[in-house]
C-alpha atoms as a PDB file:
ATOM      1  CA  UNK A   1      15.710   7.629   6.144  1.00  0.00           C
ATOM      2  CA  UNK A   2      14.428   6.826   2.556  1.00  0.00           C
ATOM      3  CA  UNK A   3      13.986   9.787   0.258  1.00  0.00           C
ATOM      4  CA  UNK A   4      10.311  10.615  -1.829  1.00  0.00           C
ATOM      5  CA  UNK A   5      11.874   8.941  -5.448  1.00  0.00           C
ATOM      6  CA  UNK A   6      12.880   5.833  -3.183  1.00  0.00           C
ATOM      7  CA  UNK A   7       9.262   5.766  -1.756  1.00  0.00           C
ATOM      8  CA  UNK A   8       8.013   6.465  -4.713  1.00  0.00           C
ATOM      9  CA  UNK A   9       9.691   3.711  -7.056  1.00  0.00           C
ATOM     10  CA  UNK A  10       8.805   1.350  -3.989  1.00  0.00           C
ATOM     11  CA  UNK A  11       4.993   1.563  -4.149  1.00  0.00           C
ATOM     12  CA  UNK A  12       5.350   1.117  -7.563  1.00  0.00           C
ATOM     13  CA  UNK A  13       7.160  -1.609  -7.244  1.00  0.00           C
ATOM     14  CA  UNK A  14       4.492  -2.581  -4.582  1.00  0.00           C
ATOM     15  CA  UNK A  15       1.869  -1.706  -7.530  1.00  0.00           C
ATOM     16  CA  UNK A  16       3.828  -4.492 -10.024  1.00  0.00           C
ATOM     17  CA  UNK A  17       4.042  -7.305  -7.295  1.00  0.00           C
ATOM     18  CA  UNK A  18      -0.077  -6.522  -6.546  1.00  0.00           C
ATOM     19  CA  UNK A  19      -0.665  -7.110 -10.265  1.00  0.00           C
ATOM     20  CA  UNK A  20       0.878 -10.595 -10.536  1.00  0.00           C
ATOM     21  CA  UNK A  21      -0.758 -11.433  -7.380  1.00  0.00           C
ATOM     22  CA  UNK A  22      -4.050 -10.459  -8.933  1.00  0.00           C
ATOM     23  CA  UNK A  23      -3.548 -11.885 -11.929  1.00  0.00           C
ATOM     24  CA  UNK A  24      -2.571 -15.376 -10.214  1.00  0.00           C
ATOM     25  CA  UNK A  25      -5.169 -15.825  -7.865  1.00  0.00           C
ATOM     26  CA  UNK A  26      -8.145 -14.904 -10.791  1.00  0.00           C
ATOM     27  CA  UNK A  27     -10.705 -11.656 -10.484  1.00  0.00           C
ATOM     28  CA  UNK A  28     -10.595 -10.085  -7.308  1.00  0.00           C
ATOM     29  CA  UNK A  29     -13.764  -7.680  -7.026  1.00  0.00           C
ATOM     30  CA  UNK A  30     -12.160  -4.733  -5.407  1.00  0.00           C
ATOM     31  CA  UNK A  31     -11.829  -1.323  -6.278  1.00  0.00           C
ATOM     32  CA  UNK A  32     -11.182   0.883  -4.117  1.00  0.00           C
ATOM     33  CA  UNK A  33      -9.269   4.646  -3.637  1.00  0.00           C
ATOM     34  CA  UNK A  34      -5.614   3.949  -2.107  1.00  0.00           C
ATOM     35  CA  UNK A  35      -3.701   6.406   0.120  1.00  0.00           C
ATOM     36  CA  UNK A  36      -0.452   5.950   1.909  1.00  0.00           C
ATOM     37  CA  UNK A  37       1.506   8.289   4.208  1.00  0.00           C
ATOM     38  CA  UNK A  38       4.746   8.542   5.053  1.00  0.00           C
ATOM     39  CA  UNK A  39       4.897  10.421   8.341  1.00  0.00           C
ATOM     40  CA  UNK A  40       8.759  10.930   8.511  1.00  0.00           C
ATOM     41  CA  UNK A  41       9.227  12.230   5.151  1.00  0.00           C
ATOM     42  CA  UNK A  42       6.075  14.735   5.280  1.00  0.00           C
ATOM     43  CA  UNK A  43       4.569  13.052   1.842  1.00  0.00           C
ATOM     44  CA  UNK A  44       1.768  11.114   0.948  1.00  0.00           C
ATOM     45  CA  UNK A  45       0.606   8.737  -2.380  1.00  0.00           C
ATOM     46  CA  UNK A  46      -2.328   8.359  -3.639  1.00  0.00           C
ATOM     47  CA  UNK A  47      -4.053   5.941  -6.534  1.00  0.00           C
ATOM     48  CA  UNK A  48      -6.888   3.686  -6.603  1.00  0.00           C
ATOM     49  CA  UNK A  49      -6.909  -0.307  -6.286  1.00  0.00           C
ATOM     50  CA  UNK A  50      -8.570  -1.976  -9.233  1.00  0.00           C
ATOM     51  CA  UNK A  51      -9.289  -5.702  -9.587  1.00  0.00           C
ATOM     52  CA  UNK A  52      -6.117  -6.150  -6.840  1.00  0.00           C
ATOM     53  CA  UNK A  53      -3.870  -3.505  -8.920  1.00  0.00           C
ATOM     54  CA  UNK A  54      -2.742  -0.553  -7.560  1.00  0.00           C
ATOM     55  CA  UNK A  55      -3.351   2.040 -10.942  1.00  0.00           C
ATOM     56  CA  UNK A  56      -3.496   6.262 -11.303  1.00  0.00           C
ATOM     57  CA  UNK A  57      -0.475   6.502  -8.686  1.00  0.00           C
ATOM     58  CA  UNK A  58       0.596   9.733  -7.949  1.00  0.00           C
ATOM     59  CA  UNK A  59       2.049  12.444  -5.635  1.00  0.00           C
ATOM     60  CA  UNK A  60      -0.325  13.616  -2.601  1.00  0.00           C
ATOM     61  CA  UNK A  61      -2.846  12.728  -0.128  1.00  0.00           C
ATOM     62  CA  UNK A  62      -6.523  11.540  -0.811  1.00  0.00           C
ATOM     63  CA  UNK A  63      -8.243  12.219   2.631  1.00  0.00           C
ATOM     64  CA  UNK A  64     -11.743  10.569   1.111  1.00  0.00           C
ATOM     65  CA  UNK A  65      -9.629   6.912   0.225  1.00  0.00           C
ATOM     66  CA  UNK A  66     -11.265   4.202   1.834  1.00  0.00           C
ATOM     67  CA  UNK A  67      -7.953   2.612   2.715  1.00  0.00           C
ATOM     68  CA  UNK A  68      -4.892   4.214   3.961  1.00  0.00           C
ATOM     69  CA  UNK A  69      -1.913   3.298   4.700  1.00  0.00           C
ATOM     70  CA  UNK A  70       0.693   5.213   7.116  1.00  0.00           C
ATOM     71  CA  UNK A  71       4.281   3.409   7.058  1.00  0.00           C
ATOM     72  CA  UNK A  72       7.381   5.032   7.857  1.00  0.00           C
ATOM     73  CA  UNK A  73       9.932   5.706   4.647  1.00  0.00           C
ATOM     74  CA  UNK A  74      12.402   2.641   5.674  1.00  0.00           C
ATOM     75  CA  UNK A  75       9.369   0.572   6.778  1.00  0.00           C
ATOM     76  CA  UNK A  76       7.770   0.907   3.810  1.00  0.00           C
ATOM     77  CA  UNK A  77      11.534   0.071   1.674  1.00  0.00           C
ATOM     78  CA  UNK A  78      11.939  -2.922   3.606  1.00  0.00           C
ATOM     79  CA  UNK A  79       8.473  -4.169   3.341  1.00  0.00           C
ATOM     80  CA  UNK A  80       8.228  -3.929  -0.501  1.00  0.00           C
ATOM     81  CA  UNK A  81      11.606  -5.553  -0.960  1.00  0.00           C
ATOM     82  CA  UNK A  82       9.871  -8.766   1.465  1.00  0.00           C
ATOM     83  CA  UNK A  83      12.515  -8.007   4.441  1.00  0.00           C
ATOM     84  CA  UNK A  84       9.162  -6.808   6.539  1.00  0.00           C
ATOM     85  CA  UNK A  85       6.357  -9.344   6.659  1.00  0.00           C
ATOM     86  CA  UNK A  86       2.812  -7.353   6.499  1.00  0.00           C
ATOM     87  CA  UNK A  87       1.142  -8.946   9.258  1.00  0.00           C
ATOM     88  CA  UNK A  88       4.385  -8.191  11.797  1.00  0.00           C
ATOM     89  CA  UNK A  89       4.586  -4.825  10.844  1.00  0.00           C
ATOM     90  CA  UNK A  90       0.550  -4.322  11.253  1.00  0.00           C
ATOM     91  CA  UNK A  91       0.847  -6.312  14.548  1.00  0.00           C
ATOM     92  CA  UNK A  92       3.851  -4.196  15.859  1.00  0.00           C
ATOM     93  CA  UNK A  93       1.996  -0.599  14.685  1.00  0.00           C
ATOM     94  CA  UNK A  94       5.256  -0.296  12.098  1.00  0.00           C
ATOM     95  CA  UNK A  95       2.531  -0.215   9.366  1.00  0.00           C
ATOM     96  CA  UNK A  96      -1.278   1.453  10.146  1.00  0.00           C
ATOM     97  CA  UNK A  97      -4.064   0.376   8.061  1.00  0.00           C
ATOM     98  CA  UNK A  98      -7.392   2.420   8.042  1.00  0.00           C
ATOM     99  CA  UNK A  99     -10.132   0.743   6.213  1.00  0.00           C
ATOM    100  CA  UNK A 100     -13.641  -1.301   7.157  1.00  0.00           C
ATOM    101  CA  UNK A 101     -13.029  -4.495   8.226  1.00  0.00           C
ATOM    102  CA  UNK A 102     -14.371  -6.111   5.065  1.00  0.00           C
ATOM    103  CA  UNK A 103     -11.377  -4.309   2.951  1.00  0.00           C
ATOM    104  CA  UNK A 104      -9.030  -5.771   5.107  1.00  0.00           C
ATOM    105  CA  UNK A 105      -9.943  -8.714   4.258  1.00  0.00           C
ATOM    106  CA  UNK A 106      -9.590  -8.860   0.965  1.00  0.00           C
ATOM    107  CA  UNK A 107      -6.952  -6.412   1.159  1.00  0.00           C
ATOM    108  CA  UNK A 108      -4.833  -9.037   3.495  1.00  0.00           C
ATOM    109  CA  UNK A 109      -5.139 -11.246   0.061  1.00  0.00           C
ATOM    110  CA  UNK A 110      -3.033  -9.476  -1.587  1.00  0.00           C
ATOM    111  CA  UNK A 111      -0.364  -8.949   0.595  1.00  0.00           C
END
C-alpha cells in the first residue's frame, strides 16, 4: 500500500502531466472543483480543474466537487506513472469517476 506523501506527490505529478496536455491540445473550457479519494488509506484531495490543469491542490475532501475520483493508493501510483491505462481501470471499477456525463467527456480528453 502507497503512503499519503506518495499519493500526494502522484496527483501532483498527475496535475504537471494535465498541464502539458492542456497546453498541447489549445484552450480547453473547463473548470471545474476536483476531488479524489483514496479508500484504503482513509484520505482524500481536493483542488479545482482550470483550463485542463489541476490547480489549489490540497489535503481533504470536497463533498460539493463536481467530479470525483475514488482510486485505491497503488491504483492511483501505477496509473500516474502510465502502468494503468484510464479507460481499463474505469472499465474494471479499479478507478470510480462521479461526474455528469458531459464532464466525462471532456474530462476523458485529458487523460
Amino acid at each position: 500500500m502507497a503512503t499519503v506523501d506518495q499519493c500526494r506527490e502522484a496527483l501532483n505529478q498527475l496535475a504537471a502531466r494535465l498541464a502539458e496536455n492542456a497546453g498541447a491540445g489549445g484552450r480547453l473550457d473547463f473548470d471545474r472543483t476536483l476531488a479524489c479519494q483514496v479508500p484504503d488509506l482513509g484520505a482524500a484531495f481536493h483542488g479545482r480543474l482550470e483550463d485542463g490543469k489541476i490547480v489549489d491542490l490540497t489535503d481533504g475532501d470536497d463533498p460539493k466537487a463536481k467530479i470525483k475520483l475514488i482510486i485505491a493508493s497503488d491504483d492511483l501510483l501505477e496509473l500516474v506513472a502510465g502502468r494503468l491505462d484510464a479507460g481499463k481501470a474505469f472499465a474494471s471499477g479499479r478507478l470510480k469517476i462521479k461526474a455528469s456525463v458531459m464532464d466525462l467527456l471532456k474530462l476523458r480528453k485529458l487523460l
